[in-house]
N, C-alpha and C. Protein backbone atom coordinates (compact mmCIF):
# COMPACT_ATOMS: atom_id res chain seq x y z
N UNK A 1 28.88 -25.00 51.90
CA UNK A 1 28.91 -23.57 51.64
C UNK A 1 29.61 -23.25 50.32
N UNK A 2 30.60 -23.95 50.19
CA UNK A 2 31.32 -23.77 49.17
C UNK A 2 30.55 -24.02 47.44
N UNK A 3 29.75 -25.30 47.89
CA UNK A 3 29.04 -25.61 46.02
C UNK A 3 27.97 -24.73 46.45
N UNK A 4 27.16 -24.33 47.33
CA UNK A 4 26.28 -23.54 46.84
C UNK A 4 27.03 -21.79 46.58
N UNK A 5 28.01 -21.37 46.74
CA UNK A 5 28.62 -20.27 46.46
C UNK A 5 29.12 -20.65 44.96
N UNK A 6 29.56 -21.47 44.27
CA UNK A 6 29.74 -22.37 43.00
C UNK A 6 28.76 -22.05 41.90
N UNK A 7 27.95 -22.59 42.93
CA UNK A 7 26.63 -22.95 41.89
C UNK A 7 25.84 -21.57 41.68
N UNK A 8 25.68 -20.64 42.72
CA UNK A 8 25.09 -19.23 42.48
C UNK A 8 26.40 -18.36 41.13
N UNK A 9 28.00 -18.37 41.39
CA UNK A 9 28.65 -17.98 40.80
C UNK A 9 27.80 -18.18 39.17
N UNK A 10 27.88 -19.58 38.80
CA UNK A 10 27.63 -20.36 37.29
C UNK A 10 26.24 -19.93 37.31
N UNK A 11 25.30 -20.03 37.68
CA UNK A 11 24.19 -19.20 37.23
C UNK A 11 23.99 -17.64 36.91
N UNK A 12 24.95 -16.80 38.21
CA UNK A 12 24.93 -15.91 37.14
C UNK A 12 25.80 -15.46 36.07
N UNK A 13 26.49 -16.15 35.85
CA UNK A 13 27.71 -16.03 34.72
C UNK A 13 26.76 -16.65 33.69
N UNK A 14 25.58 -17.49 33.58
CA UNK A 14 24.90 -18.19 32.85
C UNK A 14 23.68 -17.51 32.24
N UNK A 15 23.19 -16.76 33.47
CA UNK A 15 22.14 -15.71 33.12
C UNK A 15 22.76 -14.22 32.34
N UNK A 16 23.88 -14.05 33.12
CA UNK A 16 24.47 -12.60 31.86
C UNK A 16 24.43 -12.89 30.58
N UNK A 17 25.05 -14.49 30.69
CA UNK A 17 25.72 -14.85 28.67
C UNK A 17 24.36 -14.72 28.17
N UNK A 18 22.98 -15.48 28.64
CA UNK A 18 21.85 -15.51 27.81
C UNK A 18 21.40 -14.20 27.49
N UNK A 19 21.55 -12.76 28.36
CA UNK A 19 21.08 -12.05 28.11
C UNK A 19 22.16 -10.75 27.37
N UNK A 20 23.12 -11.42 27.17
CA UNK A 20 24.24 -10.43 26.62
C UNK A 20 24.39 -10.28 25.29
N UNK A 21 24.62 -8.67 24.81
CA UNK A 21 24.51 -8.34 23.48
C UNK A 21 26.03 -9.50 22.90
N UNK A 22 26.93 -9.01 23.79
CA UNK A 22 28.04 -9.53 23.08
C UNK A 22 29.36 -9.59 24.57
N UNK A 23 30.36 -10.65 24.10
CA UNK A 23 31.13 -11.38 24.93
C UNK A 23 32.77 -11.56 24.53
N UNK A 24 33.16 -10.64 25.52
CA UNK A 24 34.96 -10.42 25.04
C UNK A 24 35.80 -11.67 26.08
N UNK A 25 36.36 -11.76 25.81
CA UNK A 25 38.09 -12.65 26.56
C UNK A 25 39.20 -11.46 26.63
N UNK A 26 39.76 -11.83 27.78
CA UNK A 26 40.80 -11.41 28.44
C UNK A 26 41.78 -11.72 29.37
N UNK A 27 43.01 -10.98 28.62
CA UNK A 27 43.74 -11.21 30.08
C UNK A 27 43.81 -10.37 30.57
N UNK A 28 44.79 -10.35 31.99
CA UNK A 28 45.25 -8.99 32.81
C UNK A 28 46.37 -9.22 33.74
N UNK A 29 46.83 -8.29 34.51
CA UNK A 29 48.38 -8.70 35.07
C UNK A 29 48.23 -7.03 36.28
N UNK A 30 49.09 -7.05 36.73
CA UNK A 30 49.86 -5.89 37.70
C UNK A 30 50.12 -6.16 38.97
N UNK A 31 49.84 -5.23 40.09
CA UNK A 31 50.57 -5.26 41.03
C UNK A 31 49.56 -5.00 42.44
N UNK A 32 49.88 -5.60 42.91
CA UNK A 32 48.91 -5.97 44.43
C UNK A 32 49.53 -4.74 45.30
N UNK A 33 49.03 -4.24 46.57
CA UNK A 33 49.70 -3.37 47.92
C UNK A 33 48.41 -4.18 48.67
N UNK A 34 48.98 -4.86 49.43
CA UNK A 34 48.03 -5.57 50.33
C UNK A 34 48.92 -5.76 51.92
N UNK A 35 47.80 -5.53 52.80
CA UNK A 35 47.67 -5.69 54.48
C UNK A 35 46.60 -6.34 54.51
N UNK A 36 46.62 -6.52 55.86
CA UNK A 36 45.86 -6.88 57.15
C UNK A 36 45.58 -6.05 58.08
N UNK A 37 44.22 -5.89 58.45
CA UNK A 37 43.84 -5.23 59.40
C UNK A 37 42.77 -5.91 60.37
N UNK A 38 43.32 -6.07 61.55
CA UNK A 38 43.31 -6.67 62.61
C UNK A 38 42.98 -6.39 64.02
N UNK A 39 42.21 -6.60 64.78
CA UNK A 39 41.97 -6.28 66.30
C UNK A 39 43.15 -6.90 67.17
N UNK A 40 44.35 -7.64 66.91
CA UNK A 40 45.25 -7.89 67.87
C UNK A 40 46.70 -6.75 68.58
N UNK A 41 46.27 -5.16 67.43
CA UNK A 41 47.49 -4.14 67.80
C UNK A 41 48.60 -4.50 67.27
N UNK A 42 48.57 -4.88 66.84
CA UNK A 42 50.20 -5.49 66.04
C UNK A 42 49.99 -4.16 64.45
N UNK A 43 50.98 -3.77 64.47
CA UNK A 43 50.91 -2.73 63.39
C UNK A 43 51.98 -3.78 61.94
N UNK A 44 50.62 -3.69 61.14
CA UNK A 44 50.70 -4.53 59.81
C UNK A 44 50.47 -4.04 59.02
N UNK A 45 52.34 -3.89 58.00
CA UNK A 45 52.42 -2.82 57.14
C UNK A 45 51.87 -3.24 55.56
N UNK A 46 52.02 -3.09 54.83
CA UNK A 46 51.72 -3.65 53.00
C UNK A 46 52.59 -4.12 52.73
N UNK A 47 52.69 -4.96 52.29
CA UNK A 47 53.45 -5.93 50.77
C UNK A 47 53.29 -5.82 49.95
N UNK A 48 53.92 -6.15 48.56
CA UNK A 48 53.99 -5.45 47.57
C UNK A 48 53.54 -6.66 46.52
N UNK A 49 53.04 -7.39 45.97
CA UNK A 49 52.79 -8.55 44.93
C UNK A 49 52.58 -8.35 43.57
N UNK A 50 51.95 -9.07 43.12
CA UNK A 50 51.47 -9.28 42.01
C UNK A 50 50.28 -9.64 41.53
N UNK A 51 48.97 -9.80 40.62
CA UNK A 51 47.77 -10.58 39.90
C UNK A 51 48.38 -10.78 38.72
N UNK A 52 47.46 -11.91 38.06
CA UNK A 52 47.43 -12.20 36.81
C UNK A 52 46.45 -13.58 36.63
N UNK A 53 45.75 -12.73 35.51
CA UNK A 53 44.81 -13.90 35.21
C UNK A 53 43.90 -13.94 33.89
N UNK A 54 42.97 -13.83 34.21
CA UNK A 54 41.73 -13.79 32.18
C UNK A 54 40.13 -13.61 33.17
N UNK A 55 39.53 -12.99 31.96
CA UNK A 55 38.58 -12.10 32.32
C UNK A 55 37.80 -12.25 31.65
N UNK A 56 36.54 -12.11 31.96
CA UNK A 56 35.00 -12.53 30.83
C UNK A 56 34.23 -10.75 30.67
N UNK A 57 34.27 -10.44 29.35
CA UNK A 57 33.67 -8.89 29.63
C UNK A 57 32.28 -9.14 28.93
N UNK A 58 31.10 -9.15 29.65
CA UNK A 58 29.55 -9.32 28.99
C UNK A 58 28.63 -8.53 28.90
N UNK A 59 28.62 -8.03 27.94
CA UNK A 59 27.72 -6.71 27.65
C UNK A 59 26.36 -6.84 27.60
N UNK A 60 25.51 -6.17 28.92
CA UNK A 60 24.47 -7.03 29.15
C UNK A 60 23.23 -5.84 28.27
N UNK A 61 23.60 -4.76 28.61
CA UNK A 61 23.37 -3.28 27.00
C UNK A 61 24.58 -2.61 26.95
N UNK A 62 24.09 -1.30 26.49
CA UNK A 62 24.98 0.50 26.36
C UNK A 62 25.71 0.05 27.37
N UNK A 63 24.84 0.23 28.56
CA UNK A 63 25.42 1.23 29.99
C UNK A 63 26.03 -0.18 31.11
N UNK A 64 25.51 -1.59 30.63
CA UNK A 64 26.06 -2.29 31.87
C UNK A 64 27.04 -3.27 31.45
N UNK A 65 27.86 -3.89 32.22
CA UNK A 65 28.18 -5.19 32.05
C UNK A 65 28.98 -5.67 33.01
N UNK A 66 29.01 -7.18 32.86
CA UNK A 66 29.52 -7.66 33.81
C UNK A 66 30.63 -8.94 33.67
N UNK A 67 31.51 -8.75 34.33
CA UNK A 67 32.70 -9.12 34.30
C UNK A 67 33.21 -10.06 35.36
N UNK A 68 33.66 -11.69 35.00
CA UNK A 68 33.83 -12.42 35.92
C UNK A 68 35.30 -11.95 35.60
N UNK A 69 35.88 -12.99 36.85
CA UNK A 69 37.28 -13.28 36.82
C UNK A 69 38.18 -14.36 37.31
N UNK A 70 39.27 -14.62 36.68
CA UNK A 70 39.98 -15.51 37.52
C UNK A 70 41.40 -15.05 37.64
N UNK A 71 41.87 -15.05 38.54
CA UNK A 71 43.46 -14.09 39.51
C UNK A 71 44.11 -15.20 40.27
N UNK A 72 45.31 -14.99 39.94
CA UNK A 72 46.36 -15.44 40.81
C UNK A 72 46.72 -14.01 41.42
N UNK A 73 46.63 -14.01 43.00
CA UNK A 73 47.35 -12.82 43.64
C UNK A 73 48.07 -12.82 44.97
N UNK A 74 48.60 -12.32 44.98
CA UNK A 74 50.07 -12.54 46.01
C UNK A 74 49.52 -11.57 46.86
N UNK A 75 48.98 -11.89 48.26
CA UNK A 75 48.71 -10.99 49.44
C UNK A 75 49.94 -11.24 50.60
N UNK A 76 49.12 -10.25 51.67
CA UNK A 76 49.82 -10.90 52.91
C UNK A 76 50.46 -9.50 53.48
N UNK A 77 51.15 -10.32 54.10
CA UNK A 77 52.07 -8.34 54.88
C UNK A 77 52.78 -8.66 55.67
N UNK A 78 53.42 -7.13 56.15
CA UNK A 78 54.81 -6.82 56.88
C UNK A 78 54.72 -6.87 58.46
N UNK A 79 55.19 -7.75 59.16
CA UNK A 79 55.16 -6.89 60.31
C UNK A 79 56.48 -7.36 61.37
N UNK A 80 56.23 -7.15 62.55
CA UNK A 80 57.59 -6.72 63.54
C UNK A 80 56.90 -7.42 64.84
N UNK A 81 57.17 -8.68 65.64
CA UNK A 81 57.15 -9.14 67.10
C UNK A 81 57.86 -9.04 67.93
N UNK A 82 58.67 -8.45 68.67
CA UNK A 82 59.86 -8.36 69.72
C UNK A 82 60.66 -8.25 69.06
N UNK A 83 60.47 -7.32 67.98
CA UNK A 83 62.08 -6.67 67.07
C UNK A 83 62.41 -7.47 66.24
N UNK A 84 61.71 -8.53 65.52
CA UNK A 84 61.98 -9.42 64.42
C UNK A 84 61.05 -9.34 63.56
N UNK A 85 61.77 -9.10 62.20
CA UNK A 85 60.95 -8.57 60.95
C UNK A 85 60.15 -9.84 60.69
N UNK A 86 58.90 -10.56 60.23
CA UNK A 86 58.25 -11.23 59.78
C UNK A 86 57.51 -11.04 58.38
N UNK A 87 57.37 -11.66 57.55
CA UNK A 87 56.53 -11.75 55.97
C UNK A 87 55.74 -12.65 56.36
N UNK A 88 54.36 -12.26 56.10
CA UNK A 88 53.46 -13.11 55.87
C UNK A 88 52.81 -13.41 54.37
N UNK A 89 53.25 -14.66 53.96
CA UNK A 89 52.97 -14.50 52.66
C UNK A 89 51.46 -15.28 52.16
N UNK A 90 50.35 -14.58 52.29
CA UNK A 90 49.09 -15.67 51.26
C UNK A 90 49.05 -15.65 49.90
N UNK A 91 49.16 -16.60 49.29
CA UNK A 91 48.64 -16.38 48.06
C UNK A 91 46.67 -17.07 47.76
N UNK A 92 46.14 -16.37 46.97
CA UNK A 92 45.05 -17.06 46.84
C UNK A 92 44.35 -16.76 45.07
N UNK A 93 43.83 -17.86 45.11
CA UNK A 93 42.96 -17.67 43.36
C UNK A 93 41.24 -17.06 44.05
N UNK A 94 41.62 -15.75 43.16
CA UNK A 94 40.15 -15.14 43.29
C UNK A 94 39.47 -15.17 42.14
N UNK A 95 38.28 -15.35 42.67
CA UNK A 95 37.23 -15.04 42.06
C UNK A 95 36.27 -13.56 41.58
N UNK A 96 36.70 -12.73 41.20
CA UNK A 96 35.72 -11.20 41.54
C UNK A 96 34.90 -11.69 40.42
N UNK A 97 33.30 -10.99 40.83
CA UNK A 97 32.45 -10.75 39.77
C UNK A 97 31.91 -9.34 39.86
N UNK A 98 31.98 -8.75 38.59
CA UNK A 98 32.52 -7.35 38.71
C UNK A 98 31.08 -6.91 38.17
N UNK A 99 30.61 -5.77 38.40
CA UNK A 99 29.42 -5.13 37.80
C UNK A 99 30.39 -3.76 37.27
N UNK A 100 29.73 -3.80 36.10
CA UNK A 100 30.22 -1.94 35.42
C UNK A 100 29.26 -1.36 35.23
N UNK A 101 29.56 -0.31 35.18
CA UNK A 101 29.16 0.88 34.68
C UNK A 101 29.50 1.80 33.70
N UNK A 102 29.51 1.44 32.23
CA UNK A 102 29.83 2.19 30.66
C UNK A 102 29.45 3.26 30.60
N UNK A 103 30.98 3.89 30.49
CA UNK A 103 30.47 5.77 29.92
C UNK A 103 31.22 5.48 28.74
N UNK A 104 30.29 6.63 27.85
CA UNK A 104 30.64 6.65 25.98
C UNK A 104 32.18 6.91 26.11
N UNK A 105 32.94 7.15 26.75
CA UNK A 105 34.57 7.92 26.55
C UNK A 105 35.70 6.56 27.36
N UNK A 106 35.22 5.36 26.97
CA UNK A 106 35.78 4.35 27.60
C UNK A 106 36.20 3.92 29.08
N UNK A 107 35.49 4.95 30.18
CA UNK A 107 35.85 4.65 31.76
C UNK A 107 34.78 3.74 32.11
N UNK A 108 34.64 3.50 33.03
CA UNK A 108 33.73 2.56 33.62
C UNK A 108 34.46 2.22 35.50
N UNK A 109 33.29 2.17 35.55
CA UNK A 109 32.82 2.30 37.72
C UNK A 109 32.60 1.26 37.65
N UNK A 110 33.19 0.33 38.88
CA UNK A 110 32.97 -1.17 38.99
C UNK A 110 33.03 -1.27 40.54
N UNK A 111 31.71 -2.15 40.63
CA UNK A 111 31.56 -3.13 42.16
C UNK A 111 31.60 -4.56 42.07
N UNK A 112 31.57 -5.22 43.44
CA UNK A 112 31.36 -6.74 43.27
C UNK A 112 31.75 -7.37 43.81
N UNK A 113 31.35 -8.40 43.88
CA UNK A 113 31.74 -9.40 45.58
C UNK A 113 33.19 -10.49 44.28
N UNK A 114 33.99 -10.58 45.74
CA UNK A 114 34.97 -11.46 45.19
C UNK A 114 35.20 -12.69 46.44
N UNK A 115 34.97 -13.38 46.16
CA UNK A 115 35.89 -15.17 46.89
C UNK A 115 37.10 -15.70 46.57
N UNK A 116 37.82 -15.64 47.01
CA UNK A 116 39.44 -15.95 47.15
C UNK A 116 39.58 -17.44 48.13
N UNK A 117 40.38 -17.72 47.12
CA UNK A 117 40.38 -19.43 47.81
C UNK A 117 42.42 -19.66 48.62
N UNK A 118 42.29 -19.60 49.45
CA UNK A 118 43.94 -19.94 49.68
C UNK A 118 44.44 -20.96 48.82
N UNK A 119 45.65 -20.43 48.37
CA UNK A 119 46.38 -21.73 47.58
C UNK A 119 47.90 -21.60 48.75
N UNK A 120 47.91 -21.10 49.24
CA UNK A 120 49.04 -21.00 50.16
C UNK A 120 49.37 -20.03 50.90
N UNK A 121 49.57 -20.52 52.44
CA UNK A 121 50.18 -19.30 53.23
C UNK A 121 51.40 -19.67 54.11
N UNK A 122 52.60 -18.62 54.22
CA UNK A 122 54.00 -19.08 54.54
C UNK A 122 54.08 -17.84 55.52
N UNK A 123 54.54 -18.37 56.37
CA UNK A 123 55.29 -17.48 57.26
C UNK A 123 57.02 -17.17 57.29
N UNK A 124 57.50 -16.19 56.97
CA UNK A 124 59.02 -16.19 56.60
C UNK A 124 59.19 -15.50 57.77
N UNK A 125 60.39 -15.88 58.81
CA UNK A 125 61.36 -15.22 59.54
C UNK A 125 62.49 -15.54 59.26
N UNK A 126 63.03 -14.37 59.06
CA UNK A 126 64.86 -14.21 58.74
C UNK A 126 64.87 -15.17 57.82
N UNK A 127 65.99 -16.18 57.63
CA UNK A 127 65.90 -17.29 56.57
C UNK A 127 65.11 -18.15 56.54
N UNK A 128 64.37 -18.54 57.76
CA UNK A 128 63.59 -19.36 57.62
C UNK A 128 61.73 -19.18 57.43
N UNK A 129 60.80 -20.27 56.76
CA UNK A 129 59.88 -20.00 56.56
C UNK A 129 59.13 -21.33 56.88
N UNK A 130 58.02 -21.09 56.83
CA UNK A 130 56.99 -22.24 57.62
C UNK A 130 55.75 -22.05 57.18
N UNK A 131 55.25 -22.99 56.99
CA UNK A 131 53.46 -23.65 56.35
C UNK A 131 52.66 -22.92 57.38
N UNK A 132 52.10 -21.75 56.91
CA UNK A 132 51.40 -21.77 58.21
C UNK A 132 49.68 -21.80 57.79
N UNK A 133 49.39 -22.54 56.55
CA UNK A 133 47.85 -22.59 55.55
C UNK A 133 46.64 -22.94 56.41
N UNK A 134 47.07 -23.83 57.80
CA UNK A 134 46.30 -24.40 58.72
C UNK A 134 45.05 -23.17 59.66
N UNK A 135 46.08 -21.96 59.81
CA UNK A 135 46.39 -21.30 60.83
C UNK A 135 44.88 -20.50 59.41
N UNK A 136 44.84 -20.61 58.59
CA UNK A 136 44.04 -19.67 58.00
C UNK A 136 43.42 -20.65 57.04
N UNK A 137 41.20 -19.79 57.21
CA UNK A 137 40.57 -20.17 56.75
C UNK A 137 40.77 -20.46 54.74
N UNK A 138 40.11 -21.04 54.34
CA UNK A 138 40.13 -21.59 52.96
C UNK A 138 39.37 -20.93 52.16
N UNK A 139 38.45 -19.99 52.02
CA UNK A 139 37.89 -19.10 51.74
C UNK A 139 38.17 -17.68 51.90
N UNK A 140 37.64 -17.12 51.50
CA UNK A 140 37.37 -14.96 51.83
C UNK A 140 36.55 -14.44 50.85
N UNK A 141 35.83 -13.97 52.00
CA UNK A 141 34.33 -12.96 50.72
C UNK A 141 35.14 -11.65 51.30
N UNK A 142 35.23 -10.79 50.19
CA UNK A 142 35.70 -9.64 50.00
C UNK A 142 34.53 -8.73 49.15
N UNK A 143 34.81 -7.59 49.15
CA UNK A 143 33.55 -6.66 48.21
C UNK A 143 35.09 -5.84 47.51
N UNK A 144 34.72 -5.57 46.23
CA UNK A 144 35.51 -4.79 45.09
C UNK A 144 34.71 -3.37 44.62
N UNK A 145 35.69 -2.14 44.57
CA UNK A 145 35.48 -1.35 44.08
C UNK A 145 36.44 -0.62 43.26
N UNK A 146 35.92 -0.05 42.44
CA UNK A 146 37.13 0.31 41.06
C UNK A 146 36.70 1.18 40.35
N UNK A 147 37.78 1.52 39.50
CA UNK A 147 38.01 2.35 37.89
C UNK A 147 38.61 1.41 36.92
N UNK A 148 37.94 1.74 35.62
CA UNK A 148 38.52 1.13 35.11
C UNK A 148 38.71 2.10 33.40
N UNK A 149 39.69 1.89 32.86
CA UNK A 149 39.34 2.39 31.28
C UNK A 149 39.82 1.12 30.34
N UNK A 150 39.12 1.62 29.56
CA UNK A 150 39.66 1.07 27.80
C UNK A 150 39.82 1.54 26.78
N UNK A 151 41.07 1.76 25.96
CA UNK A 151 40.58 2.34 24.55
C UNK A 151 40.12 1.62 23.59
N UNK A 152 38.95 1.81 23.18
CA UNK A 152 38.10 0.95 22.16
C UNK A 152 39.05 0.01 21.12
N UNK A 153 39.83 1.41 20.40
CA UNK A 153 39.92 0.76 19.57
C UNK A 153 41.40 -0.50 19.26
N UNK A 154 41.67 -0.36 20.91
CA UNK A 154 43.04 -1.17 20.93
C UNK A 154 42.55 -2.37 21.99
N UNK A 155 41.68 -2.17 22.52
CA UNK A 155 41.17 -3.15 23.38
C UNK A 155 42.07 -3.36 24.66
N UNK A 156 42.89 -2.58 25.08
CA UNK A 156 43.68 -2.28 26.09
C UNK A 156 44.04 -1.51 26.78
N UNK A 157 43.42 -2.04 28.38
CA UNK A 157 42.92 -0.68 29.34
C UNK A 157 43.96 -0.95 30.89
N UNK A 158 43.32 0.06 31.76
CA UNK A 158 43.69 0.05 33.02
C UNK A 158 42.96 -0.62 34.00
N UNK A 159 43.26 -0.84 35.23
CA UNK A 159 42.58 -1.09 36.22
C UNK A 159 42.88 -1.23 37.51
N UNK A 160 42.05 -0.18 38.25
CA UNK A 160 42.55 0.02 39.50
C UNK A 160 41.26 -0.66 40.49
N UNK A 161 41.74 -1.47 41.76
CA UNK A 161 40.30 -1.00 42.81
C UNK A 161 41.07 -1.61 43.91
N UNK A 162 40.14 -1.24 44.83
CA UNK A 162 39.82 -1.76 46.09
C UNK A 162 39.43 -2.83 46.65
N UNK A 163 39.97 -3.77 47.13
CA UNK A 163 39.50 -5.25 48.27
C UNK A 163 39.43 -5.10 49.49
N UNK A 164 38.49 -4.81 50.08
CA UNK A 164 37.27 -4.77 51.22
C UNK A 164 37.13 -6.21 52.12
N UNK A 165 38.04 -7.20 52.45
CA UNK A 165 37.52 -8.45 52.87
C UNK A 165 36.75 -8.15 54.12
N UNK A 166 35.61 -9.15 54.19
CA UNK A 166 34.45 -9.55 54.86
C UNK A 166 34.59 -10.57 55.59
N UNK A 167 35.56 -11.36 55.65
CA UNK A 167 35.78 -12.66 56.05
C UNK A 167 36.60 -12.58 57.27
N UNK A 168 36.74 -13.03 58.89
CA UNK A 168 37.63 -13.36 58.82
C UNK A 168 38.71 -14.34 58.64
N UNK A 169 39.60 -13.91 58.30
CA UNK A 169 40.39 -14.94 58.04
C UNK A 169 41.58 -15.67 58.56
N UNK A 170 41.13 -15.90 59.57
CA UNK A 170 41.81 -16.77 61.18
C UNK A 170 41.00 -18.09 61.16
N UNK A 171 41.25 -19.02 61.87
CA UNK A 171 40.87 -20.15 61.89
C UNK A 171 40.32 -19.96 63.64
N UNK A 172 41.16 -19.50 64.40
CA UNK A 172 40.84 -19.15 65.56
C UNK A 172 39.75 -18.06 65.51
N UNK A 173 39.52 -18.17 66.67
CA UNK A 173 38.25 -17.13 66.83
C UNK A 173 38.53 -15.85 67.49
N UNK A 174 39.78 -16.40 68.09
CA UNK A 174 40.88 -15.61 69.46
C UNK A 174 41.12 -13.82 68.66
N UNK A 175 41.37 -14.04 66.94
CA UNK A 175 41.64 -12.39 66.81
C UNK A 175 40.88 -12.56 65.53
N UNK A 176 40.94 -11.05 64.86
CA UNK A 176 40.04 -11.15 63.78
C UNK A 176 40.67 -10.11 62.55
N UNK A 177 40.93 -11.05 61.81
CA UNK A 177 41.55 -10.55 60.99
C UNK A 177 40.89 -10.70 59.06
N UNK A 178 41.60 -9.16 58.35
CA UNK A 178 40.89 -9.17 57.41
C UNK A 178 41.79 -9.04 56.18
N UNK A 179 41.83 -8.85 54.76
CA UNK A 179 42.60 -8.88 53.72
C UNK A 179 42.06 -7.52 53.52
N UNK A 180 42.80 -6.66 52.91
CA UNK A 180 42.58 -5.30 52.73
C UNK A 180 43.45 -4.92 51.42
N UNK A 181 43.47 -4.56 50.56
CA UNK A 181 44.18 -4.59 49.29
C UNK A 181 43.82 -3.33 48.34
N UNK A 182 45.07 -3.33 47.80
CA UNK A 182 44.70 -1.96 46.05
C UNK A 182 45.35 -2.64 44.79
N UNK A 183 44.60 -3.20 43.65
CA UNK A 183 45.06 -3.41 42.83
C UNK A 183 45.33 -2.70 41.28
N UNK A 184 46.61 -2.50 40.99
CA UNK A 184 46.32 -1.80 39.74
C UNK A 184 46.96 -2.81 38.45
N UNK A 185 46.27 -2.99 37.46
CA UNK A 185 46.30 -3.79 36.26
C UNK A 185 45.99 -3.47 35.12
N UNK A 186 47.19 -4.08 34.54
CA UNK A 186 46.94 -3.56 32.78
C UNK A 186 45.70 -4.99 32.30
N UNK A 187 45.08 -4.48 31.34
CA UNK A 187 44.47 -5.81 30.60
C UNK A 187 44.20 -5.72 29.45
N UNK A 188 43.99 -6.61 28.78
CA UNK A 188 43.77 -6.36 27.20
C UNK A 188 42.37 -7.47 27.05
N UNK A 189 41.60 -6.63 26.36
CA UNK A 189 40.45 -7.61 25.66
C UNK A 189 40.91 -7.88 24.42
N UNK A 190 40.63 -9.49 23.55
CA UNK A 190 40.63 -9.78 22.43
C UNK A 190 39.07 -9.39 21.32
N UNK A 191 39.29 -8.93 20.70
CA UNK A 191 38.35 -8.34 19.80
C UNK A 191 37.63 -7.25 20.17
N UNK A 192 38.22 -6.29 20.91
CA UNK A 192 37.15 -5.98 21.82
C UNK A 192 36.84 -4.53 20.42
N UNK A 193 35.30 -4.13 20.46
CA UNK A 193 35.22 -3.18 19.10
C UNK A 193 34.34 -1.92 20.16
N UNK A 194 33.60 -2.31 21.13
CA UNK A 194 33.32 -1.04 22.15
C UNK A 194 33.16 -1.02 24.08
């Protein structure tokens, strides 16, 4: 499942470049508010993290383009079992591939499926914390929605959206659980002229 999700990624990152007027680099950075939302009743509050990563901007005309990515982002969340505070901490490297939508005044509307790969998940109580990476799948298809701006002529914009996960992401089958997220990020394109 995984190389053919790979291999569809690189084709279309392969088919934009052939058909793209022109092709920016980037980085980006900010701040995660991410939960879980879950069928087990356990009330699971947000955590607060971080992204950071580099960005492909491909101008496929005027009005479209499309935008891979690669993120380091700090998920996971708050919650409470018989009166003991718990952190659940995931981290995972995502993948979003972003579709835009270019208006002449530098905003742009963005969708797009994202895959997030676990690079680690910890369970913290009180001082102590524990591996718990087993306990959760290795994957997550999520769907992205957003705003975004840029000012042309500095090549350094905003970015806000939404993570929608599709996955769940339990290893058990017993509850069903999902990644739910708001990200907002500064980014800068290199050369970027529109």
């Amino acid at each position: 499942m995984k190389q053919i999700l790979l291999t569809a990624i690189v084709f279309l990152f392969l088919g934009s470049v052939a058909q793209a007027q022109h092709i920016n680099v980037g980085i980006k950075g900010g701040l995660n508010v991410y939960t879980i939302a879950s069928d087990d009743h356990v009330a699971y509050n947000s955590r607060v993290g971080f992204n950071f990563g580099l960005l492909g901007h491909i101008h496929i005309d005027s009005r479209f383009a499309f935008q891979p990515e690669i993120q380091f982002s700090l998920q996971g969340t708050e919650y409470k079992i018989g009166g003991v505070n718990r952190d659940l901490n995931l981290n995972y490297v995502n993948v979003p591939l972003i579709f835009q939508f270019m208006f002449d005044n530098g905003f742009r509307l963005q969708a797009g499926p994202q895959v997030g790969f676990l690079a680690s998940a910890k369970q913290v109580v009180g001082n102590n914390d524990s591996d718990v990476k087993s306990d959760y799948k290795g994957a997550d298809l999520g769907w992205i929605f957003g705003l975004s701006y840029v000012k042309p002529s500095t090549g350094f914009g905003i970015d806000i959206r939404y993570n929608h996960g599709l996955t769940n992401i339990n290893t058990s089958d017993a509850t069903n659980s999902y990644n739910r997220g708001m990200q907002l990020s500064l980014f800068y394109l290199f050369q970027h002229s529109s």
